[in-house]
PDB file of N, CA and C in Angstrom:
ATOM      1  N   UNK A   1      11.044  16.544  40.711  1.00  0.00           N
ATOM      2  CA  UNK A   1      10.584  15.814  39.538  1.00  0.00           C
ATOM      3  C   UNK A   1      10.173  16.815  38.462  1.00  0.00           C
ATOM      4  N   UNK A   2      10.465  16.586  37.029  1.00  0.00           N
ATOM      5  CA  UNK A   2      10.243  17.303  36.472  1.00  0.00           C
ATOM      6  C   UNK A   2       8.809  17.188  35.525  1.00  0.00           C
ATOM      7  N   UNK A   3       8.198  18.355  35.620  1.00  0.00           N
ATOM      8  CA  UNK A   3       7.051  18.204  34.674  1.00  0.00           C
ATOM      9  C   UNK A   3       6.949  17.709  33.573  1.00  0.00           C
ATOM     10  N   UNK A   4       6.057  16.574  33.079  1.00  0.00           N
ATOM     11  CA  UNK A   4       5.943  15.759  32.200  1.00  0.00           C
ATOM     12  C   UNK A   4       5.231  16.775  31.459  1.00  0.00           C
ATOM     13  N   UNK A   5       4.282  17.811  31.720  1.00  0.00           N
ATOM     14  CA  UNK A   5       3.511  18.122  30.794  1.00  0.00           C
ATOM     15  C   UNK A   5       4.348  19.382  29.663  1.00  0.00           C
ATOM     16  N   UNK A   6       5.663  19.497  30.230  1.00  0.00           N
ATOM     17  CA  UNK A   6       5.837  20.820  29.472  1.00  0.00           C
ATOM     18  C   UNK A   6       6.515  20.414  28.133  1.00  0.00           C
ATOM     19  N   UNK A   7       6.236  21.365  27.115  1.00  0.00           N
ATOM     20  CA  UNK A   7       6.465  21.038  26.148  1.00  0.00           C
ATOM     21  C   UNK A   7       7.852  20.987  25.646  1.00  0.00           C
ATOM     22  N   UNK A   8       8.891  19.905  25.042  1.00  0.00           N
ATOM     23  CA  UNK A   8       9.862  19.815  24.557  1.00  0.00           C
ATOM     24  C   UNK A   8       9.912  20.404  23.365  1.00  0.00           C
ATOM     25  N   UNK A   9      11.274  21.800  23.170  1.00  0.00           N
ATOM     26  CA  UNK A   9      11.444  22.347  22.550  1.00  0.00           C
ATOM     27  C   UNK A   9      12.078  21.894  21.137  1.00  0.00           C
ATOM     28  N   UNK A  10      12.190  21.255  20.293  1.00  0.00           N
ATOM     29  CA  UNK A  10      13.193  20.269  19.444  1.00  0.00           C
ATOM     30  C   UNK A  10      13.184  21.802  18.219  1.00  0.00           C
ATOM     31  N   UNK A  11      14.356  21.531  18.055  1.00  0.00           N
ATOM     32  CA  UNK A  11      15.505  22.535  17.299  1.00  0.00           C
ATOM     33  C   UNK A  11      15.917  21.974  16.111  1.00  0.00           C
ATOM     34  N   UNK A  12      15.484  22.421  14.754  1.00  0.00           N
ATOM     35  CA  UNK A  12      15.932  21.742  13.415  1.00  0.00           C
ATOM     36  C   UNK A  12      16.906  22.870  12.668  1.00  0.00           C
ATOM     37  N   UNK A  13      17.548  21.661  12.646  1.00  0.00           N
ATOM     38  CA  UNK A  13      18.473  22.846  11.564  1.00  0.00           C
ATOM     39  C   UNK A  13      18.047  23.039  10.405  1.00  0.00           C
ATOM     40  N   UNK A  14      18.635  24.117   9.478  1.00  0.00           N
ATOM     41  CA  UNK A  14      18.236  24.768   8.247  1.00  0.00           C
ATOM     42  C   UNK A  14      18.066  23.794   7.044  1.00  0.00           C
ATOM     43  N   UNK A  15      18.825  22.838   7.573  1.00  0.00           N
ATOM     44  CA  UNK A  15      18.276  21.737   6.272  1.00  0.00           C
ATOM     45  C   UNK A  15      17.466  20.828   6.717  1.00  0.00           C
ATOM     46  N   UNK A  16      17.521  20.868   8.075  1.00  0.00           N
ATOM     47  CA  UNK A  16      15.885  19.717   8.116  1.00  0.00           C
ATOM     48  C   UNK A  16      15.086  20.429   7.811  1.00  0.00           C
ATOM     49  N   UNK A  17      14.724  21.935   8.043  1.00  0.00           N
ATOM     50  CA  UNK A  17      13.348  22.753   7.837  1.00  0.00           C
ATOM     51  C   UNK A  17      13.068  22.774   6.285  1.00  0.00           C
ATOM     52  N   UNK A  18      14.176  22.602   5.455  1.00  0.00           N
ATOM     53  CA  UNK A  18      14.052  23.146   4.184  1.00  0.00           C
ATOM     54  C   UNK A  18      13.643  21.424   3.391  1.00  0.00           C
ATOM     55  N   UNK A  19      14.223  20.366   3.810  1.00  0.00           N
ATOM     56  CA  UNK A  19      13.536  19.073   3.692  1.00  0.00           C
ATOM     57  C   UNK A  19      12.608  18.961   4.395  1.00  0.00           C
ATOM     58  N   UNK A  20      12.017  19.516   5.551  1.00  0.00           N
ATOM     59  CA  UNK A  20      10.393  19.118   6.029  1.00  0.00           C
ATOM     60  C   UNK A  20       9.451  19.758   4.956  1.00  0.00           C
ATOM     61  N   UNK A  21      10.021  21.287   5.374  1.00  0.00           N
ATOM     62  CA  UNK A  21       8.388  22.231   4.639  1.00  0.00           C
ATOM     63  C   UNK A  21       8.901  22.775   3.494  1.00  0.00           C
ATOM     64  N   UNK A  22      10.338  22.987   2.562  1.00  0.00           N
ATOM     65  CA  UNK A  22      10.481  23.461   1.776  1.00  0.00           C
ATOM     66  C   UNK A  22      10.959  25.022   1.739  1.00  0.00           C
ATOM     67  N   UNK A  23      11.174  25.138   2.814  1.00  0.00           N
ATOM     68  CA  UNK A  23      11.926  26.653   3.152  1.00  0.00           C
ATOM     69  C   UNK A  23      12.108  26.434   4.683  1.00  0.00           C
ATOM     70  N   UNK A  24      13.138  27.768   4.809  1.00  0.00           N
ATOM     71  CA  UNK A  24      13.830  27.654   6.429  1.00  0.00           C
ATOM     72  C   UNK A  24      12.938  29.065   6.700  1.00  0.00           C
ATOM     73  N   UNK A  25      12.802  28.941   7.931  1.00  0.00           N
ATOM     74  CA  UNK A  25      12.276  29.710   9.001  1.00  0.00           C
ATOM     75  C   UNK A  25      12.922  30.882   9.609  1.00  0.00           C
ATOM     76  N   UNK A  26      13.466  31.880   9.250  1.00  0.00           N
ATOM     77  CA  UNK A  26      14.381  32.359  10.596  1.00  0.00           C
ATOM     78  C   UNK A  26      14.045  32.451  11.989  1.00  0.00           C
ATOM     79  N   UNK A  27      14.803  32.704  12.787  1.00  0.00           N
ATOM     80  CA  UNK A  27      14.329  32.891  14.290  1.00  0.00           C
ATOM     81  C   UNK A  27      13.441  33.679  14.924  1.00  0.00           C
ATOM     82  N   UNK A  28      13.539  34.848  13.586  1.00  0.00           N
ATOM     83  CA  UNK A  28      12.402  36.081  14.082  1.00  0.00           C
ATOM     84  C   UNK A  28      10.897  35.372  13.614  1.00  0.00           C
ATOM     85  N   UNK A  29      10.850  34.466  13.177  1.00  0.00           N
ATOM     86  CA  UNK A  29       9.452  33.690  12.628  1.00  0.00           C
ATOM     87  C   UNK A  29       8.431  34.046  13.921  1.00  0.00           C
ATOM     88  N   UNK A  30       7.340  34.498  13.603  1.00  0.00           N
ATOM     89  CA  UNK A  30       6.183  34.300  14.789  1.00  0.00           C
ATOM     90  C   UNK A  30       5.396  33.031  14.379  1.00  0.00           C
ATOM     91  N   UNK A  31       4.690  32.374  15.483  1.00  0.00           N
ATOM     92  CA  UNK A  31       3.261  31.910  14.936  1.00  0.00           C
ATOM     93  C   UNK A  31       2.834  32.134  13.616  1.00  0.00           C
ATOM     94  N   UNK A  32       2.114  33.282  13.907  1.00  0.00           N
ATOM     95  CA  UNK A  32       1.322  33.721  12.827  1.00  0.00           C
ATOM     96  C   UNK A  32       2.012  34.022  11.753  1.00  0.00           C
ATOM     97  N   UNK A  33       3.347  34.277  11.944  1.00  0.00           N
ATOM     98  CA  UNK A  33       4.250  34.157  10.769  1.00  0.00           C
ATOM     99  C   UNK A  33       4.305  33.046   9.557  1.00  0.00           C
ATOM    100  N   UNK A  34       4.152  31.471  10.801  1.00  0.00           N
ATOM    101  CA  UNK A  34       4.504  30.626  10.024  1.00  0.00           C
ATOM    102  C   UNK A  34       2.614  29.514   9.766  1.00  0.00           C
ATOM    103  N   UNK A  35       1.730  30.520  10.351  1.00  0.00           N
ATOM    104  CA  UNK A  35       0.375  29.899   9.203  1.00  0.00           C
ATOM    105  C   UNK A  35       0.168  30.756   8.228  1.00  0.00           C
ATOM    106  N   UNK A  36       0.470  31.415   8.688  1.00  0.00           N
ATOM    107  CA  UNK A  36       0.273  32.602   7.026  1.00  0.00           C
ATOM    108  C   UNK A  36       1.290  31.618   5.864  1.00  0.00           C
ATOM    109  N   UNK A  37       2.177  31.729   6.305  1.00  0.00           N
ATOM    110  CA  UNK A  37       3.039  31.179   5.461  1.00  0.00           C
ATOM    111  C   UNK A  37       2.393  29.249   4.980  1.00  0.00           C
ATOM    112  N   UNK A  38       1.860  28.728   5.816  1.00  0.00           N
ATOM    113  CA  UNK A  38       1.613  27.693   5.391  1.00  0.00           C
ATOM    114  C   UNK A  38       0.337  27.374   4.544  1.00  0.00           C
ATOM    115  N   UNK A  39      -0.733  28.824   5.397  1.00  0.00           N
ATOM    116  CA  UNK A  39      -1.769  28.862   4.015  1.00  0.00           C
ATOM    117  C   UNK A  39      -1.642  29.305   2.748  1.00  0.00           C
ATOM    118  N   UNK A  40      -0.358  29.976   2.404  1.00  0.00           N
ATOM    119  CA  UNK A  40      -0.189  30.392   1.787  1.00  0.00           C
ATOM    120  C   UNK A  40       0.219  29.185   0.780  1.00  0.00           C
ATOM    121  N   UNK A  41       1.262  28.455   1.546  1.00  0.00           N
ATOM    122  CA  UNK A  41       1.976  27.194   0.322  1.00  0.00           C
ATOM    123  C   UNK A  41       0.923  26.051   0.118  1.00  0.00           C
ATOM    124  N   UNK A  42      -0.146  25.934   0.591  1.00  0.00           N
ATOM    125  CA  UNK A  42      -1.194  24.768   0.617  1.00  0.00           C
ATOM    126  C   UNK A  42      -2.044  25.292  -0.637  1.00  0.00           C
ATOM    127  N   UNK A  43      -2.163  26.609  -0.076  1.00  0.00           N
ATOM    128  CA  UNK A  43      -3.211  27.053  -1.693  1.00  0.00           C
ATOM    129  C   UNK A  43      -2.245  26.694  -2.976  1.00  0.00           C
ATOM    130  N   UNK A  44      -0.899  27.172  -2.815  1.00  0.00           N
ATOM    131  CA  UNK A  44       0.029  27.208  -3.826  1.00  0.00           C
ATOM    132  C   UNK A  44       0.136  25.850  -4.720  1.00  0.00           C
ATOM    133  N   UNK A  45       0.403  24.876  -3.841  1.00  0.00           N
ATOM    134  CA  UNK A  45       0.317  23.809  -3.800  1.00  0.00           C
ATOM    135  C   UNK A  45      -0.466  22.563  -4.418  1.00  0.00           C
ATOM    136  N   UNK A  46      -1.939  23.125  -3.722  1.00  0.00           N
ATOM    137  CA  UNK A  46      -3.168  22.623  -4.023  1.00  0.00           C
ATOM    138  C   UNK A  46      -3.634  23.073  -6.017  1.00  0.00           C
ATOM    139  N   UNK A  47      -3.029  23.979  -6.267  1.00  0.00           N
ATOM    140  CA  UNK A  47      -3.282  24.432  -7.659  1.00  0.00           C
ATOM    141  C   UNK A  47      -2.359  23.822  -8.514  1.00  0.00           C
ATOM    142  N   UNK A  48      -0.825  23.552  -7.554  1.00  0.00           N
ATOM    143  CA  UNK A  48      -0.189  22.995  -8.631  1.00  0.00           C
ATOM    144  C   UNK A  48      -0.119  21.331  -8.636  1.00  0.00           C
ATOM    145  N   UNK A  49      -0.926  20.684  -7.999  1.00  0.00           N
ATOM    146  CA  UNK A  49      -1.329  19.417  -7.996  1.00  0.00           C
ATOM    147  C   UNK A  49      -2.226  19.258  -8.868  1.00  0.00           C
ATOM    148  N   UNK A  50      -3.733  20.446  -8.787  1.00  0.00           N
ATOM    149  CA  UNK A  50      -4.861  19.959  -9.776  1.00  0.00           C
ATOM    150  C   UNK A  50      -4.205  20.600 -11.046  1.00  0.00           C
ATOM    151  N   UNK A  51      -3.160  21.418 -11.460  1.00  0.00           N
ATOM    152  CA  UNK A  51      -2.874  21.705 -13.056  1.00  0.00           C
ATOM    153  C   UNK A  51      -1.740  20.523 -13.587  1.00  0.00           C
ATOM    154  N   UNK A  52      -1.141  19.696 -12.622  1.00  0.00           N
ATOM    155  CA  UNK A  52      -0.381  18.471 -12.475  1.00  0.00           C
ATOM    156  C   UNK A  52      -0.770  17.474 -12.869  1.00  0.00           C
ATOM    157  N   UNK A  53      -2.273  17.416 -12.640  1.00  0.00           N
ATOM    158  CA  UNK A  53      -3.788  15.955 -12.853  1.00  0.00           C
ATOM    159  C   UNK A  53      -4.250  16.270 -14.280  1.00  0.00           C
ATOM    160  N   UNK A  54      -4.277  17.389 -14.283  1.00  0.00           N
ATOM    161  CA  UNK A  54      -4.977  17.970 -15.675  1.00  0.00           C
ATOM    162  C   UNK A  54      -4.120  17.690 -16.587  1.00  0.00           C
ATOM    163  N   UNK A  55      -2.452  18.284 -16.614  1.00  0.00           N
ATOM    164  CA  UNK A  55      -1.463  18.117 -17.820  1.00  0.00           C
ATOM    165  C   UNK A  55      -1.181  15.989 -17.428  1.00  0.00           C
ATOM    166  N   UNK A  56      -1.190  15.649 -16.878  1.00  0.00           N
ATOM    167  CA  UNK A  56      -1.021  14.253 -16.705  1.00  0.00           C
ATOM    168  C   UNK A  56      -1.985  13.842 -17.905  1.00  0.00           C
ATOM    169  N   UNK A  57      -3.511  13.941 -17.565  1.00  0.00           N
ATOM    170  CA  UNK A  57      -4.551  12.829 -18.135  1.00  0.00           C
ATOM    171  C   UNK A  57      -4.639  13.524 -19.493  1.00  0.00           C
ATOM    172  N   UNK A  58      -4.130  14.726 -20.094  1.00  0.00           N
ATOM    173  CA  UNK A  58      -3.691  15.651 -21.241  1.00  0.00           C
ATOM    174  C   UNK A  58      -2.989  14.397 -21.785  1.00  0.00           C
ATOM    175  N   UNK A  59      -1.931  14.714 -21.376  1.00  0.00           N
ATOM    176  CA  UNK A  59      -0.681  13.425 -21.930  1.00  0.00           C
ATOM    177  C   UNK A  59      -1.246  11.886 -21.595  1.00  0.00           C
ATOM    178  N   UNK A  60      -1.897  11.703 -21.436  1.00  0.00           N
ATOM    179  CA  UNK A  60      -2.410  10.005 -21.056  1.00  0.00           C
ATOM    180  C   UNK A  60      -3.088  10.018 -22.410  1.00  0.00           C
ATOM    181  N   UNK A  61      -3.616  10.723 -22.612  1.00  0.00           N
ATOM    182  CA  UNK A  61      -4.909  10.237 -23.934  1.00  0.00           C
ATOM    183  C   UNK A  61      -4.031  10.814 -24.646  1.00  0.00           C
ATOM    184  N   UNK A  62      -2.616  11.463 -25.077  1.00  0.00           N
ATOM    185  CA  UNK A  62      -1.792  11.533 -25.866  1.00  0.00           C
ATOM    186  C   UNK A  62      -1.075  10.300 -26.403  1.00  0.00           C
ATOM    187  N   UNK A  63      -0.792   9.944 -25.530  1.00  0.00           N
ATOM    188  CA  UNK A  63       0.006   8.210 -25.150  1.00  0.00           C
ATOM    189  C   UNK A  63      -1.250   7.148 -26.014  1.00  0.00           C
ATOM    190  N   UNK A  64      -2.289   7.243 -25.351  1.00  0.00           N
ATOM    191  CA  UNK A  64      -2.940   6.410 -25.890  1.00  0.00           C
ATOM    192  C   UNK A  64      -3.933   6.439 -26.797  1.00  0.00           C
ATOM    193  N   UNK A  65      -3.817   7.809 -27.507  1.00  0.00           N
ATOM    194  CA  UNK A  65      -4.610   7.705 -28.527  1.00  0.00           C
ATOM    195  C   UNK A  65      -4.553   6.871 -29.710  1.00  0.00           C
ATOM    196  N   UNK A  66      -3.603   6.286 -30.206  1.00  0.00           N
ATOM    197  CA  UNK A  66      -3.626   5.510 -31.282  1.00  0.00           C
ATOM    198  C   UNK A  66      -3.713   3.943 -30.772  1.00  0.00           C
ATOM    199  N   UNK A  67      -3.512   3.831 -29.877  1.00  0.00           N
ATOM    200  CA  UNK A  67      -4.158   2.323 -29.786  1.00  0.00           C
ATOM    201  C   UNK A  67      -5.222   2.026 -29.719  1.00  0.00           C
ATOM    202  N   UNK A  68      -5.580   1.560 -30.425  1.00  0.00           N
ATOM    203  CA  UNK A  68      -6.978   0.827 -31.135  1.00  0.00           C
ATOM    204  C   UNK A  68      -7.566   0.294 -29.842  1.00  0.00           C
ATOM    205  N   UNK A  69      -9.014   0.657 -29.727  1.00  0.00           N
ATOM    206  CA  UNK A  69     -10.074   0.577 -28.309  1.00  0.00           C
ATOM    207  C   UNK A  69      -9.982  -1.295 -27.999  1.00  0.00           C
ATOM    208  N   UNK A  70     -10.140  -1.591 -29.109  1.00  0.00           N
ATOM    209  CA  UNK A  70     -10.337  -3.091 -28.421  1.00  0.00           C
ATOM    210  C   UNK A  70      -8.975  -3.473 -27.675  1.00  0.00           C
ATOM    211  N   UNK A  71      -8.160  -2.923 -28.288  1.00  0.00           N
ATOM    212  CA  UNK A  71      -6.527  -3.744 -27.601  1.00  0.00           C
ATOM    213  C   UNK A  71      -6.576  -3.276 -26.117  1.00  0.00           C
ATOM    214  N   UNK A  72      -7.341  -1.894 -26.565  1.00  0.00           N
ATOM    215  CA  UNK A  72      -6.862  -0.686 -24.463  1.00  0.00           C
ATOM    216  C   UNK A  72      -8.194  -1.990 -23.841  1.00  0.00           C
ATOM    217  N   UNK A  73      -9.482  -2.063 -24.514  1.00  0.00           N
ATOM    218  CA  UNK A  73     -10.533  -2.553 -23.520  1.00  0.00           C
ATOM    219  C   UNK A  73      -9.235  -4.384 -23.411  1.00  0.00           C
ATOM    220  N   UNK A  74      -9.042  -4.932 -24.362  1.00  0.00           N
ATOM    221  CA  UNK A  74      -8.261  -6.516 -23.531  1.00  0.00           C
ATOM    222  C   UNK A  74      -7.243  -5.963 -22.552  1.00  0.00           C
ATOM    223  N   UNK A  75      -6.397  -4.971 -22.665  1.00  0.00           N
ATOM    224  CA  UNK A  75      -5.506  -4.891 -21.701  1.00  0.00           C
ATOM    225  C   UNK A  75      -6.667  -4.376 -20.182  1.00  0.00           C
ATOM    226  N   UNK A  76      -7.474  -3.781 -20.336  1.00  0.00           N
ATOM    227  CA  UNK A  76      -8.529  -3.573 -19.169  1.00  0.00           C
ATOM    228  C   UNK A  76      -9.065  -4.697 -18.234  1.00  0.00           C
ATOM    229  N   UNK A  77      -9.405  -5.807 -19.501  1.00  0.00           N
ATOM    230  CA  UNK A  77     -10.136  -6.706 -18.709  1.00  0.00           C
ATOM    231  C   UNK A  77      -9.004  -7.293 -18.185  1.00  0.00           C
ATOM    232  N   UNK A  78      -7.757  -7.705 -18.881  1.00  0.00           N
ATOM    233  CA  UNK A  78      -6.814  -8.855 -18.420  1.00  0.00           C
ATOM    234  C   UNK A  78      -6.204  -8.410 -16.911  1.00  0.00           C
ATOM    235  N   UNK A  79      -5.748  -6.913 -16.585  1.00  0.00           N
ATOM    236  CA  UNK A  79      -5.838  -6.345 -15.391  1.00  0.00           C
ATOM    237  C   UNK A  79      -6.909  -6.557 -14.172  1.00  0.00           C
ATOM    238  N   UNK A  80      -8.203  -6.829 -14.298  1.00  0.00           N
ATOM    239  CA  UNK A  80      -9.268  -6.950 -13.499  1.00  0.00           C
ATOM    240  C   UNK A  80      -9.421  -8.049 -13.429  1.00  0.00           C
ATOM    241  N   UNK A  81      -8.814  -8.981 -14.063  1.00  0.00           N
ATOM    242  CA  UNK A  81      -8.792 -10.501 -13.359  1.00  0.00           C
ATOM    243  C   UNK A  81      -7.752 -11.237 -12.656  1.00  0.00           C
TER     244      UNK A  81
END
């Protein structure tokens, strides 16, 4: 009978790795190869999400600066009911 506990090896090819995490791996990859590498893209990542939020709500009050407050506050309330 074979051991249930051992771990199944599953094998992705170069384009699933590059659609999972955004780059392929080679074979020589260690461990520690590939958290380095992942702390690395999370910080990367994480900065280009909050400069993403920032240029967004930039351009939001671009968009909506000329509409007149009472029209933005009726479209507010008519949403919340």
């Amino acid at each position: 009978m074979e051991n249930q506990n051992e771990a199944t090896c599953v094998v992705l090819s170069r384009e699933e790795l590059f659609d999972l995490y955004g780059s392929w791996f080679g074979n020589t990859a260690t461990p520690a190869d590939m958290v380095c590498w992942c702390d690395r893209q999370i910080e990367k990542y994480e900065e280009w999400i909050k400069n993403c939020k920032e240029l967004k709500l930039e351009n939001q009050k671009k968009l909506l600066k000329d509409i007149p407050t009472d029209i933005l506050q009726a479209i507010l309330d008519s949403s919340t009911n």
